[in-house]
C-alpha atoms as a PDB file:
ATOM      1  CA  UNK A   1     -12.381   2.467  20.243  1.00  0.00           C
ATOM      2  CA  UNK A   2     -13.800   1.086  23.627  1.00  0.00           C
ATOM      3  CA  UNK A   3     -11.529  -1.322  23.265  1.00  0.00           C
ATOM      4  CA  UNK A   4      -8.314   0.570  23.031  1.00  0.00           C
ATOM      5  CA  UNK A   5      -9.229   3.038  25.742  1.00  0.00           C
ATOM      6  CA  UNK A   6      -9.059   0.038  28.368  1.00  0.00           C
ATOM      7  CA  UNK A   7      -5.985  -1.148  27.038  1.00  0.00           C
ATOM      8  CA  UNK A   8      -4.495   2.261  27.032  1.00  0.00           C
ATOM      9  CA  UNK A   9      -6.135   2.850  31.231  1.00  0.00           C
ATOM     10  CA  UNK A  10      -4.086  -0.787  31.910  1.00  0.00           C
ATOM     11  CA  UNK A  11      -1.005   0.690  30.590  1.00  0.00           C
ATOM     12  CA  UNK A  12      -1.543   4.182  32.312  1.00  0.00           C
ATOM     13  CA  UNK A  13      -4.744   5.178  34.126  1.00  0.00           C
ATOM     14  CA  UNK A  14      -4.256   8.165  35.232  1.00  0.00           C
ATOM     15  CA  UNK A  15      -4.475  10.080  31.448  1.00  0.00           C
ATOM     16  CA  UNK A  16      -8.621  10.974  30.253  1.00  0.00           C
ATOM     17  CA  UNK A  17      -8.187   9.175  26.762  1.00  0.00           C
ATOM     18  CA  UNK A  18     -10.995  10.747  25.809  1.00  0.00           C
ATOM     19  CA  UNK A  19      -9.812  14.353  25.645  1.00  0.00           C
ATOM     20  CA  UNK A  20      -5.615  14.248  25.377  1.00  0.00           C
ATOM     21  CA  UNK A  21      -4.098  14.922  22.604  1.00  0.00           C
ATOM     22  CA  UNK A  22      -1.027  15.398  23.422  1.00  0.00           C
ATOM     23  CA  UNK A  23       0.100  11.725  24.574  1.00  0.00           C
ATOM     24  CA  UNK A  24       3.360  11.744  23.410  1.00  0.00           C
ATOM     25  CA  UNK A  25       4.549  15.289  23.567  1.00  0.00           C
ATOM     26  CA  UNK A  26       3.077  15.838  27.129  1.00  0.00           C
ATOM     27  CA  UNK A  27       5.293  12.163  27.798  1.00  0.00           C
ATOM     28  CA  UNK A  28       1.915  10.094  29.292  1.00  0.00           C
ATOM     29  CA  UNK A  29       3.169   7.619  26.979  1.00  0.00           C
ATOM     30  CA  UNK A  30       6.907   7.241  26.723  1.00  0.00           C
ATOM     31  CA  UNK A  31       8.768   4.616  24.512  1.00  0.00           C
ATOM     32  CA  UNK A  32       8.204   1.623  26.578  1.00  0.00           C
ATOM     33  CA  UNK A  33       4.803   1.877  26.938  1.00  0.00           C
ATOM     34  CA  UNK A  34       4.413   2.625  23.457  1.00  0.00           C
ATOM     35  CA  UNK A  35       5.852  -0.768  22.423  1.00  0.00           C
ATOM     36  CA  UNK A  36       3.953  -2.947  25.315  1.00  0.00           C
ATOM     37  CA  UNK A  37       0.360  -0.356  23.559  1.00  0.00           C
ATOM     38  CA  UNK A  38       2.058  -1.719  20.143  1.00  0.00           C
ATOM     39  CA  UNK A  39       2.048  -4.953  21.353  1.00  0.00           C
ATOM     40  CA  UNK A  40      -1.366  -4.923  22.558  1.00  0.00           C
ATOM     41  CA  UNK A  41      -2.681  -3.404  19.610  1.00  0.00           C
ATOM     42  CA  UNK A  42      -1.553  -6.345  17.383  1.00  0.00           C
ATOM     43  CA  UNK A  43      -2.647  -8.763  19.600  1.00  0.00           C
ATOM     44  CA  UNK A  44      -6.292  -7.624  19.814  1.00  0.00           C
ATOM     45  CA  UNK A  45      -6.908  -6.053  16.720  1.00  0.00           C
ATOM     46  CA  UNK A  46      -5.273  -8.477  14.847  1.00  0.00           C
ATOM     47  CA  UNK A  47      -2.599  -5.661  12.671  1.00  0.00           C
ATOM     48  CA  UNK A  48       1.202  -5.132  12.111  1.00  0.00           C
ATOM     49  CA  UNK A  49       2.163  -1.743  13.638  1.00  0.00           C
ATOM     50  CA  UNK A  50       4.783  -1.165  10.929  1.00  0.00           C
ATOM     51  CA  UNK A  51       8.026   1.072  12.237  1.00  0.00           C
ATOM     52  CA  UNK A  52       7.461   3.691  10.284  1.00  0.00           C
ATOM     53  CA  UNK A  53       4.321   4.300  11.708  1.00  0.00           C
ATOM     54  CA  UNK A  54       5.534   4.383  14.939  1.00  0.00           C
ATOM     55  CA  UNK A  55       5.999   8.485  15.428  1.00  0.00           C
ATOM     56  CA  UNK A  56       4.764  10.966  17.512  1.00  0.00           C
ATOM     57  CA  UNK A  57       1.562  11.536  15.478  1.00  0.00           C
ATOM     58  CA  UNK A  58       0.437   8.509  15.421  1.00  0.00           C
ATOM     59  CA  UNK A  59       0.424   8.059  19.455  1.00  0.00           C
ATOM     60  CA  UNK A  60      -0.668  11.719  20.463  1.00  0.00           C
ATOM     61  CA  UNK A  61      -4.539  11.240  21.310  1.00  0.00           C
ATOM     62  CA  UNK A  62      -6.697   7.933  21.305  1.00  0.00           C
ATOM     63  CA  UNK A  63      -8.628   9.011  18.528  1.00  0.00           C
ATOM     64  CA  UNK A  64      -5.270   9.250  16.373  1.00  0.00           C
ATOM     65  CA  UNK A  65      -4.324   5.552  17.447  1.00  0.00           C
ATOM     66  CA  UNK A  66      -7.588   4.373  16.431  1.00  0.00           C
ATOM     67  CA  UNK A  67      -7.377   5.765  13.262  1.00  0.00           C
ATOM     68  CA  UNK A  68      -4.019   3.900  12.951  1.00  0.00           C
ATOM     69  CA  UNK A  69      -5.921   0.453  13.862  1.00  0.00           C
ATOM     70  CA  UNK A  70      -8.556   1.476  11.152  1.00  0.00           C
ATOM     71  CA  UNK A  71      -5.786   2.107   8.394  1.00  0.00           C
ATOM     72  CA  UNK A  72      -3.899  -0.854   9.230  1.00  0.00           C
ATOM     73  CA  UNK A  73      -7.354  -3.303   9.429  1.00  0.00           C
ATOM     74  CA  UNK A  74      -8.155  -1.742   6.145  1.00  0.00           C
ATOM     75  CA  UNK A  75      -4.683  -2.717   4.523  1.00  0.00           C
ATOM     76  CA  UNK A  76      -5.070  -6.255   5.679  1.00  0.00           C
END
């Protein structure tokens, strides 16, 4: 979770990961930085985001995106 939480500061800093949960709906993240966060994701936790995995709920706190890493790790 560390982890994502500085990858998520280098894509926007000014957001406290730790307590939003509304990332998407409050538009910290919008659909570009989704796909470079995607794109990060993959690389370091070694997953395939799949697109139908890529909605709102998925991307609306930091805890929700982790547990997207953990399902995806576990699938591997």
């Amino acid at each position: 979770m560390e982890k994502l939480i500085e990858i998520l500061e280098e894509l926007q800093p000014d957001v406290d990961y730790e307590t939003c949960e509304d990332l998407v709906d409050a538009r910290h993240l919008d659909s570009l930085t989704i796909l470079s966060l995607i794109s990060e994701i993959e690389d370091e936790f070694d997953v395939q985001v799949p697109t139908v995995e890529i909605i709102p709920a998925n991307f609306n706190s930091a805890k929700k995106i982790w547990e997207l890493i953990e399902r995806l790790q576990e699938d591997n």
